[in-house]
PDB file of N, CA and C in Angstrom:
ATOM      1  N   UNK A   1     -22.043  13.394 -24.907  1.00  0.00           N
ATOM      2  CA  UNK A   1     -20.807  13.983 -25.350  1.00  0.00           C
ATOM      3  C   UNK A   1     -19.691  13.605 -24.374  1.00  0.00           C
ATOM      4  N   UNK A   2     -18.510  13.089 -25.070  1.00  0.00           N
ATOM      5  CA  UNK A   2     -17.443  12.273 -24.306  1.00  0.00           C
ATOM      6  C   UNK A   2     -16.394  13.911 -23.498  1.00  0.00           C
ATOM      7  N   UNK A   3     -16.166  13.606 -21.987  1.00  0.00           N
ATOM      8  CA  UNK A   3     -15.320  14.654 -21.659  1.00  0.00           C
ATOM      9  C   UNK A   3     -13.820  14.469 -21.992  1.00  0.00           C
ATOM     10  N   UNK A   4     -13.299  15.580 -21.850  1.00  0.00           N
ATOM     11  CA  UNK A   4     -12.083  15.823 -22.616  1.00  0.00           C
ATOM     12  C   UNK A   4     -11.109  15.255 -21.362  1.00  0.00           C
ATOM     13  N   UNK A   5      -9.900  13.952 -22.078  1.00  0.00           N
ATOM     14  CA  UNK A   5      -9.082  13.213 -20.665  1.00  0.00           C
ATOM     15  C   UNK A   5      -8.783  14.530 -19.809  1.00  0.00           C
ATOM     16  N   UNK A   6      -8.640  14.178 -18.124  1.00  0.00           N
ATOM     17  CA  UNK A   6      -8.108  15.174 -17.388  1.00  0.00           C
ATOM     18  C   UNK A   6      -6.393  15.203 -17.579  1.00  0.00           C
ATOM     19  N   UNK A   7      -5.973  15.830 -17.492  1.00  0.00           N
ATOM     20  CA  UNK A   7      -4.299  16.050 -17.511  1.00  0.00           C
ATOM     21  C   UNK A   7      -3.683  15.882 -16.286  1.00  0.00           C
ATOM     22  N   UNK A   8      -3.693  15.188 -16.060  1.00  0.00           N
ATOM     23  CA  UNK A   8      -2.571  14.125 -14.280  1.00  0.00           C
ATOM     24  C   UNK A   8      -1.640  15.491 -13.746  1.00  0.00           C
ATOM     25  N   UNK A   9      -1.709  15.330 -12.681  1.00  0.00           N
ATOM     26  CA  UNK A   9      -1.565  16.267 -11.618  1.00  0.00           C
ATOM     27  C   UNK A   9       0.121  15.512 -11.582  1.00  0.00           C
ATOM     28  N   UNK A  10       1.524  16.277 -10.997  1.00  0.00           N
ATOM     29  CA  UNK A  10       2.782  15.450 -10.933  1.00  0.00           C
ATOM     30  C   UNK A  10       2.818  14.504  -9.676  1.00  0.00           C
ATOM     31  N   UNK A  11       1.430  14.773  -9.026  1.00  0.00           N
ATOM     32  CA  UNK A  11       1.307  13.385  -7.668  1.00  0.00           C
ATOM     33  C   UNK A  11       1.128  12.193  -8.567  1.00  0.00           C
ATOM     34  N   UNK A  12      -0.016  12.400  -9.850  1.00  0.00           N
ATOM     35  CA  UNK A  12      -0.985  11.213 -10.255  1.00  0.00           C
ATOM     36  C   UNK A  12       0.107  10.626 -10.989  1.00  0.00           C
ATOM     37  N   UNK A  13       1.145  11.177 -11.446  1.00  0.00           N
ATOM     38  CA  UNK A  13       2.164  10.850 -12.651  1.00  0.00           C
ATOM     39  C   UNK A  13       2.919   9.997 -11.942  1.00  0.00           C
ATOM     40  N   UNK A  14       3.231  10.546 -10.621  1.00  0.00           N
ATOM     41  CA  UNK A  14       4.559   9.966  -9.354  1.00  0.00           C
ATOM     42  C   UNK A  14       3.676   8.432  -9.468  1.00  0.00           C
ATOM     43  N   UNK A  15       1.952   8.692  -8.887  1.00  0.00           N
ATOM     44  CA  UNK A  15       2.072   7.253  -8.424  1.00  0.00           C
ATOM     45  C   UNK A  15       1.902   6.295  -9.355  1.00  0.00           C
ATOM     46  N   UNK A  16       1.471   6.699 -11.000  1.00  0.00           N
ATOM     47  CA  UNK A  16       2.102   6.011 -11.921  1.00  0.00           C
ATOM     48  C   UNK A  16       3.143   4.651 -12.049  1.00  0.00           C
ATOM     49  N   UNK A  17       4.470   5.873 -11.878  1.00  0.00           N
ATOM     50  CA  UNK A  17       5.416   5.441 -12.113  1.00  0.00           C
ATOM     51  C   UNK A  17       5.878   4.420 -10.813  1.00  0.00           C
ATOM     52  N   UNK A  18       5.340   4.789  -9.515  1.00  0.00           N
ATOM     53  CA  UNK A  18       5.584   3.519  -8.480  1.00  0.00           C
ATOM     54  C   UNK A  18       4.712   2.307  -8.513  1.00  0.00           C
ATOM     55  N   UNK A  19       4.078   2.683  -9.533  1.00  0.00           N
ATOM     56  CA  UNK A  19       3.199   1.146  -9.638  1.00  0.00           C
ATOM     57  C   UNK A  19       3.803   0.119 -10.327  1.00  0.00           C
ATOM     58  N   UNK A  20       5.027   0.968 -11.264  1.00  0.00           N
ATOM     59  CA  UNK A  20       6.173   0.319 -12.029  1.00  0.00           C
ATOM     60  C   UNK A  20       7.341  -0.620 -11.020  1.00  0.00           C
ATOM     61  N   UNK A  21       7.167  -0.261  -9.889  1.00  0.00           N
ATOM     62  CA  UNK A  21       8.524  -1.207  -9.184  1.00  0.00           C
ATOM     63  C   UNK A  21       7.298  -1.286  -8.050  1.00  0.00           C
ATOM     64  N   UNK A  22       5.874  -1.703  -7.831  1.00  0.00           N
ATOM     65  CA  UNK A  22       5.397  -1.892  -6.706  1.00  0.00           C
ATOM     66  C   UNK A  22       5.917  -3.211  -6.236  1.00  0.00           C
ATOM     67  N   UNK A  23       6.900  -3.693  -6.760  1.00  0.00           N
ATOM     68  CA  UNK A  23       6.859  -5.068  -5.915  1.00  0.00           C
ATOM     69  C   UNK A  23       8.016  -4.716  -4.893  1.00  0.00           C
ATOM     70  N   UNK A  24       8.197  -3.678  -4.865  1.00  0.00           N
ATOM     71  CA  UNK A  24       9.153  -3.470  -3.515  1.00  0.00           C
ATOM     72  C   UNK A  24       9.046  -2.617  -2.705  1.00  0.00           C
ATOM     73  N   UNK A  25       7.629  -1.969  -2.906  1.00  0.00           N
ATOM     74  CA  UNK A  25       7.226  -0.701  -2.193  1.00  0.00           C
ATOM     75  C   UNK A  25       5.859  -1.308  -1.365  1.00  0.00           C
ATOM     76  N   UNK A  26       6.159  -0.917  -0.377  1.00  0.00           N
ATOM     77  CA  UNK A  26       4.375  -1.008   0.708  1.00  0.00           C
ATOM     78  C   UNK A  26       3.492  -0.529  -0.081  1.00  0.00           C
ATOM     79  N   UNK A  27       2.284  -1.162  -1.044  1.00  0.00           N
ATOM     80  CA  UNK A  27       1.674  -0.721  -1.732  1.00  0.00           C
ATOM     81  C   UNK A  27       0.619   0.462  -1.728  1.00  0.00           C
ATOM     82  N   UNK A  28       0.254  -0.530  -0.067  1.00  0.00           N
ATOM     83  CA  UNK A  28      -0.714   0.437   0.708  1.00  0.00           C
ATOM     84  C   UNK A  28      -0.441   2.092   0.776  1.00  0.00           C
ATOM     85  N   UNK A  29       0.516   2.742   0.795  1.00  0.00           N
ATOM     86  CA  UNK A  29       1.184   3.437   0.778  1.00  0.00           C
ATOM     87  C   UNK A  29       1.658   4.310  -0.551  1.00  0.00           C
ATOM     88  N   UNK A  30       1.077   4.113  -1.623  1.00  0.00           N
ATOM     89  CA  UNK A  30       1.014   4.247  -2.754  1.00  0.00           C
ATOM     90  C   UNK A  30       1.145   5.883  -3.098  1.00  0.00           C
ATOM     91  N   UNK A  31      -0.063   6.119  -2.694  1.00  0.00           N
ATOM     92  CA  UNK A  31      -0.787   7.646  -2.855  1.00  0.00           C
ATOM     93  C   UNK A  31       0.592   8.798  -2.131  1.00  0.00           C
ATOM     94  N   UNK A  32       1.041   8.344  -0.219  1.00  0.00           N
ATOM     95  CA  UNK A  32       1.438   9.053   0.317  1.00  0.00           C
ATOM     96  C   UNK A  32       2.626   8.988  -0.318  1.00  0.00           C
ATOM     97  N   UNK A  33       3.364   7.809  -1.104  1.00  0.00           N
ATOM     98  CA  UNK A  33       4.555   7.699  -1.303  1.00  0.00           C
ATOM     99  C   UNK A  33       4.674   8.852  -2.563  1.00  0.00           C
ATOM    100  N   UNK A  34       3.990   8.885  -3.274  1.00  0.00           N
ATOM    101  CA  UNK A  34       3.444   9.539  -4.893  1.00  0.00           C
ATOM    102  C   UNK A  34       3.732  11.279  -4.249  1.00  0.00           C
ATOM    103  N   UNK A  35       3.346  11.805  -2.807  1.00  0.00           N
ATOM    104  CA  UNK A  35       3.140  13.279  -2.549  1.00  0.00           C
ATOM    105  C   UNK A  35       4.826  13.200  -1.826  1.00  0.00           C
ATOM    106  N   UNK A  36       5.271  12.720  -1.052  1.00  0.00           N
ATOM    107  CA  UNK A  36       6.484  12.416  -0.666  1.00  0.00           C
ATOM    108  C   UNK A  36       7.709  12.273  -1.382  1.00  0.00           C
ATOM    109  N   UNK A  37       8.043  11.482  -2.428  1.00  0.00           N
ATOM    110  CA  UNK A  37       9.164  11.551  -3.266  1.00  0.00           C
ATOM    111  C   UNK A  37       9.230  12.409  -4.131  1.00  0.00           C
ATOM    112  N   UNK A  38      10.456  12.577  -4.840  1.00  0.00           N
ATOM    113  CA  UNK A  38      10.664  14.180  -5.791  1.00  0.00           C
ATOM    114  C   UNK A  38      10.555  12.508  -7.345  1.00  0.00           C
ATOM    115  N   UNK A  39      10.551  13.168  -8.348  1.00  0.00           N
ATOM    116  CA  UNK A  39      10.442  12.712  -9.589  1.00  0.00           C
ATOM    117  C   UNK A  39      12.041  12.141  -9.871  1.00  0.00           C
ATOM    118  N   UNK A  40      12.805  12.660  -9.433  1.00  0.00           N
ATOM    119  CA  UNK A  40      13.914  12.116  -9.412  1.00  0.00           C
ATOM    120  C   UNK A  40      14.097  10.835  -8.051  1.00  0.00           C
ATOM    121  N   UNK A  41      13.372  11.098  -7.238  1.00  0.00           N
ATOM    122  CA  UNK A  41      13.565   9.574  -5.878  1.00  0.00           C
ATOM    123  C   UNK A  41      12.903   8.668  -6.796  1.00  0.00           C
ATOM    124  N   UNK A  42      12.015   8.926  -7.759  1.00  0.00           N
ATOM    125  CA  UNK A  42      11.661   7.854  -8.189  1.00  0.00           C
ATOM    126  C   UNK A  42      12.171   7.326  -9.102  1.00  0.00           C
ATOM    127  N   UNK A  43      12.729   8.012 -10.216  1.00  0.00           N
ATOM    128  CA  UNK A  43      13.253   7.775 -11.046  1.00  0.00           C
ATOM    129  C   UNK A  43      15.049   6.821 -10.567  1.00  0.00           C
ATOM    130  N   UNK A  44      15.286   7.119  -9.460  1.00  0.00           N
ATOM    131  CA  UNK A  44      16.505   6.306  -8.878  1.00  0.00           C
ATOM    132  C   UNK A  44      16.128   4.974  -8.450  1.00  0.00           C
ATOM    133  N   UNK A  45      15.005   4.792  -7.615  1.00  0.00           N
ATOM    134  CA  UNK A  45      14.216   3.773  -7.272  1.00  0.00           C
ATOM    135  C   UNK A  45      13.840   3.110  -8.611  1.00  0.00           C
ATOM    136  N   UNK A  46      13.353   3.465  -9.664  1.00  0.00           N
ATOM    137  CA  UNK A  46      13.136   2.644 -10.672  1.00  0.00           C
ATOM    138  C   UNK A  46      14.626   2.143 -11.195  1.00  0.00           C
ATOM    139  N   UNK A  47      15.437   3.007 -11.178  1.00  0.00           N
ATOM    140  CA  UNK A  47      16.860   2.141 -11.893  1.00  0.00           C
ATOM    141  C   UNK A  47      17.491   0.979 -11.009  1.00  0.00           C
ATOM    142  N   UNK A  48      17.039   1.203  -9.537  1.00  0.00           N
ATOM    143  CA  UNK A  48      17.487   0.489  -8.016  1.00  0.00           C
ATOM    144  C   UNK A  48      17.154  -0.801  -8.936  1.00  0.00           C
ATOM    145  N   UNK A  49      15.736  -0.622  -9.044  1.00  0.00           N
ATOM    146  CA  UNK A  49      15.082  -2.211  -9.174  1.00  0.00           C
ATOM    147  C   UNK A  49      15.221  -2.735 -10.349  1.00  0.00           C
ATOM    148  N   UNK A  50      14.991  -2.211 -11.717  1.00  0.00           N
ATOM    149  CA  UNK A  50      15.194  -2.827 -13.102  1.00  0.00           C
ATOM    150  C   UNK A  50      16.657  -3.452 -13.336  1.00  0.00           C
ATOM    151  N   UNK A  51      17.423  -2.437 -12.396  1.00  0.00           N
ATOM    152  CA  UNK A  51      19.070  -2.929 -12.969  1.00  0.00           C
ATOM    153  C   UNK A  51      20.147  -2.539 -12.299  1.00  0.00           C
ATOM    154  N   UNK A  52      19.558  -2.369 -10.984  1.00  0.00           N
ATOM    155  CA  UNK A  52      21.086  -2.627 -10.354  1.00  0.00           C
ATOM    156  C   UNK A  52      21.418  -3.224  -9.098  1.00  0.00           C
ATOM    157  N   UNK A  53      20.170  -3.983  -8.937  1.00  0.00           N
ATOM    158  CA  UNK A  53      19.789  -5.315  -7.851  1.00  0.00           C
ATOM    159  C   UNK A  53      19.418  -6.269  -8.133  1.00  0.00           C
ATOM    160  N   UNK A  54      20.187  -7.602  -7.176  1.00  0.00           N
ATOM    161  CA  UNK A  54      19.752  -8.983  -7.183  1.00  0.00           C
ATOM    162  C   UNK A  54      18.352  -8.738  -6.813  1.00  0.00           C
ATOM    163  N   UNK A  55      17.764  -9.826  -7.017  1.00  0.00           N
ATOM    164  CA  UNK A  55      16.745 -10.262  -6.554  1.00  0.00           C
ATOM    165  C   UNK A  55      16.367 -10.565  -4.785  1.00  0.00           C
ATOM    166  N   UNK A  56      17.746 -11.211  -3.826  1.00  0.00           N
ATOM    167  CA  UNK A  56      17.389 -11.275  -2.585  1.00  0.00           C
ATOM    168  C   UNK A  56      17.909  -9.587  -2.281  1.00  0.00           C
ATOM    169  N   UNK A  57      18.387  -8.801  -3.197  1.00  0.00           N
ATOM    170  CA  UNK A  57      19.083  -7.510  -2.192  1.00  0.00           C
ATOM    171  C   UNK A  57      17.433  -6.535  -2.125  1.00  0.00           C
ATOM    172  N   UNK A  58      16.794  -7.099  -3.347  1.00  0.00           N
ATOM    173  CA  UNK A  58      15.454  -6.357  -3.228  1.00  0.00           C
ATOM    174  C   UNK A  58      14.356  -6.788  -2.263  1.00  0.00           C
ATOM    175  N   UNK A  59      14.055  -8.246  -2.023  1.00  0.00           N
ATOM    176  CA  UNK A  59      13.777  -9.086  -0.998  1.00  0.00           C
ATOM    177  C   UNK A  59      14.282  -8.220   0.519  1.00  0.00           C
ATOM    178  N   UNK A  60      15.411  -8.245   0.429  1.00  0.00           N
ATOM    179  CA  UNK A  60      15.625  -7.713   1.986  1.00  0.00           C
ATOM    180  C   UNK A  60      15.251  -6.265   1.908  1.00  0.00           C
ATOM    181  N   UNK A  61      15.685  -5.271   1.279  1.00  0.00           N
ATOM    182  CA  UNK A  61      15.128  -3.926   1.029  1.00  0.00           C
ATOM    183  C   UNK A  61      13.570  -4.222   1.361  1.00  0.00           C
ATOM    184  N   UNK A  62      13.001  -4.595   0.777  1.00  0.00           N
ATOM    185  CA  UNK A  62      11.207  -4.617   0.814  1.00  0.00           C
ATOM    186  C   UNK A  62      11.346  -4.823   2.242  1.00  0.00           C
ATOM    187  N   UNK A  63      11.724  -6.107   2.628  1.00  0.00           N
ATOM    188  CA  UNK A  63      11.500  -6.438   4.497  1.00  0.00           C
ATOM    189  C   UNK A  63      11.454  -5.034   5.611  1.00  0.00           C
ATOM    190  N   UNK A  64      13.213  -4.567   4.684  1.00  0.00           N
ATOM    191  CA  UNK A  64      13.659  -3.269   5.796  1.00  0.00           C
ATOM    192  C   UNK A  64      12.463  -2.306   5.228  1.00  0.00           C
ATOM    193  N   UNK A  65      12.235  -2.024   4.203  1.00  0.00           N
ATOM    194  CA  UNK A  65      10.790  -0.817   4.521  1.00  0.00           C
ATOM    195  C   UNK A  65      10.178  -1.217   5.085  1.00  0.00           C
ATOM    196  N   UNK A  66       9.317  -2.145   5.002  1.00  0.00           N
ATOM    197  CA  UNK A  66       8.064  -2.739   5.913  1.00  0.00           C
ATOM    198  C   UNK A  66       8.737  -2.479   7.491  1.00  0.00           C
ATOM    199  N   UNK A  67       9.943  -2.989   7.672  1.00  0.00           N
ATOM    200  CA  UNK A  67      10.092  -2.902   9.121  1.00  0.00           C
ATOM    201  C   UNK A  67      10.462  -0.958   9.761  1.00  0.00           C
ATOM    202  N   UNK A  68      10.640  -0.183   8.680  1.00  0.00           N
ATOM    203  CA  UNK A  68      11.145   0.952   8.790  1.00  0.00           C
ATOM    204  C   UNK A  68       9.703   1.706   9.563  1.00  0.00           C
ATOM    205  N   UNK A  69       8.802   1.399   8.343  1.00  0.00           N
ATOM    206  CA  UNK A  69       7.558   1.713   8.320  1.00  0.00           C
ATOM    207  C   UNK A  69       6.595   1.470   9.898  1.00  0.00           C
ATOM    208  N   UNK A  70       6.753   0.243  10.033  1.00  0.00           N
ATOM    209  CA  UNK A  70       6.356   0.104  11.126  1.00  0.00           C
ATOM    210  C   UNK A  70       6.465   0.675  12.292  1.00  0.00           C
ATOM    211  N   UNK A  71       8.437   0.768  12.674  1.00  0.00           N
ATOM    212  CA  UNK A  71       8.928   1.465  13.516  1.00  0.00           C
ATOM    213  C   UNK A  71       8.624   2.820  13.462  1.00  0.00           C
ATOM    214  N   UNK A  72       8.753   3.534  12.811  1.00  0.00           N
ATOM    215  CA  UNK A  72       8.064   4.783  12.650  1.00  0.00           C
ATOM    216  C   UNK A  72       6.996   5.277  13.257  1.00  0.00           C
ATOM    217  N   UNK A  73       5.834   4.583  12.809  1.00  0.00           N
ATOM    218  CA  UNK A  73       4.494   4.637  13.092  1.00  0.00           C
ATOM    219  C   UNK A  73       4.435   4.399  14.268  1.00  0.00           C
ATOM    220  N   UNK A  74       5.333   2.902  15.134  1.00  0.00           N
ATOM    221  CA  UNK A  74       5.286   2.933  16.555  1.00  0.00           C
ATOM    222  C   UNK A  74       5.378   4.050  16.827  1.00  0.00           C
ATOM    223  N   UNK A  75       6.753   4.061  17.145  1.00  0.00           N
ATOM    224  CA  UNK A  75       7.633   5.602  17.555  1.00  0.00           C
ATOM    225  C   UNK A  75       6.916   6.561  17.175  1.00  0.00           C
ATOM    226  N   UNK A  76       6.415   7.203  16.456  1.00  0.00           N
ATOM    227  CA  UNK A  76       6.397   8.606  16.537  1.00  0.00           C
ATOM    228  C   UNK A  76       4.513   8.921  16.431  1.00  0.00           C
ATOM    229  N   UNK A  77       3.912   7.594  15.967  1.00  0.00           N
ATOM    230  CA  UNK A  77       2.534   7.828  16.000  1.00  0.00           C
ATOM    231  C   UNK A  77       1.910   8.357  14.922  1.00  0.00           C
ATOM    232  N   UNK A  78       3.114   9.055  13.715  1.00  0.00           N
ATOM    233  CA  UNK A  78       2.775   9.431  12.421  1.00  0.00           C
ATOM    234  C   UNK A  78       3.492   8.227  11.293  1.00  0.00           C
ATOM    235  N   UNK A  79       3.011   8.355  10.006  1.00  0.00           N
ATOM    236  CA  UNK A  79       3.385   7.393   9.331  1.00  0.00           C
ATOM    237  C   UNK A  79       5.108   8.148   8.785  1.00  0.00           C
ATOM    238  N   UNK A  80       5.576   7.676   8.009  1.00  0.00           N
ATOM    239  CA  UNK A  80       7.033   7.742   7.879  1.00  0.00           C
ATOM    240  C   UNK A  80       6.911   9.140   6.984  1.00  0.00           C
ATOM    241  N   UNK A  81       7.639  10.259   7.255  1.00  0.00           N
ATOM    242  CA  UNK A  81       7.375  11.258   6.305  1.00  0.00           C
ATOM    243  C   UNK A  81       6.613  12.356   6.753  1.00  0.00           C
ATOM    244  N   UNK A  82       5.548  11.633   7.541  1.00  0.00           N
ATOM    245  CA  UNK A  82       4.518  12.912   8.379  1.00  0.00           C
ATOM    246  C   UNK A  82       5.109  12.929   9.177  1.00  0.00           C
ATOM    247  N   UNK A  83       6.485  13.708  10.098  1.00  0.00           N
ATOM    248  CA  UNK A  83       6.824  13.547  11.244  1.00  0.00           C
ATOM    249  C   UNK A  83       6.283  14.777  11.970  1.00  0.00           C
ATOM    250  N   UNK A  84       6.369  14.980  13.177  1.00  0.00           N
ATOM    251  CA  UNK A  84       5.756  16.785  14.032  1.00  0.00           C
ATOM    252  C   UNK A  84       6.656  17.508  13.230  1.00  0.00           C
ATOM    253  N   UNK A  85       6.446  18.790  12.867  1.00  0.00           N
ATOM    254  CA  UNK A  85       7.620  19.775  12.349  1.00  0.00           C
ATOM    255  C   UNK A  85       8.588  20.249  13.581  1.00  0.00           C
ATOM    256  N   UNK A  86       8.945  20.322  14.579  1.00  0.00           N
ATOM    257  CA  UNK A  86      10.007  19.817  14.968  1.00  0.00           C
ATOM    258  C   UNK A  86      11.203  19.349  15.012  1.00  0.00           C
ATOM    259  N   UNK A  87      10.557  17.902  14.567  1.00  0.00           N
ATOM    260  CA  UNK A  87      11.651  17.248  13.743  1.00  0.00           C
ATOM    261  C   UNK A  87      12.076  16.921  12.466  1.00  0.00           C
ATOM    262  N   UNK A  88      11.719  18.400  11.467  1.00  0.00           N
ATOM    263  CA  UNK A  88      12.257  18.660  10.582  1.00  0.00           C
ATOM    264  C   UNK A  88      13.057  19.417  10.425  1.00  0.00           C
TER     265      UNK A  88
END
């Protein structure tokens, strides 16, 4: 007997929808990005990329996350988003 589909949680929906513009998002990063953005960051991020960027302005965007990302993680030892509460 076939189980009944599960009904997506609004994380499983988020990371959905970033799989829709993954070509400019750290992929690896998928899941944390999905618990981190509101439904609306994404929904801006999807209009960023379908239609209201060149192609090199998305190119350099992708670079600067990757390099954001990195710095972060140096610096603070948490990934971008997990910072100490502190410094929230």
């Amino acid at each position: 007997m076939a189980m009944p589909p599960r009904s997506k949680t609004a994380v499983d929906r988020r990371a959905d929808e970033l799989d829709t513009i993954a070509s400019v998002l750290p992929i690896d990063r998928r899941d944390e990005l999905a618990e981190l953005l509101t439904d609306q960051d994404i929904e801006t991020l999807r209009h960023l990329v379908n239609e209201g960027m060149g192609e090199n302005t998305l190119r350099a965007l992708t670079s600067d996350l990757a390099y954001l990302q990195a710095w972060s993680q140096a610096a603070t030892g948490a990934s971008p988003g997990r910072h100490p509460k502190p410094w929230l």
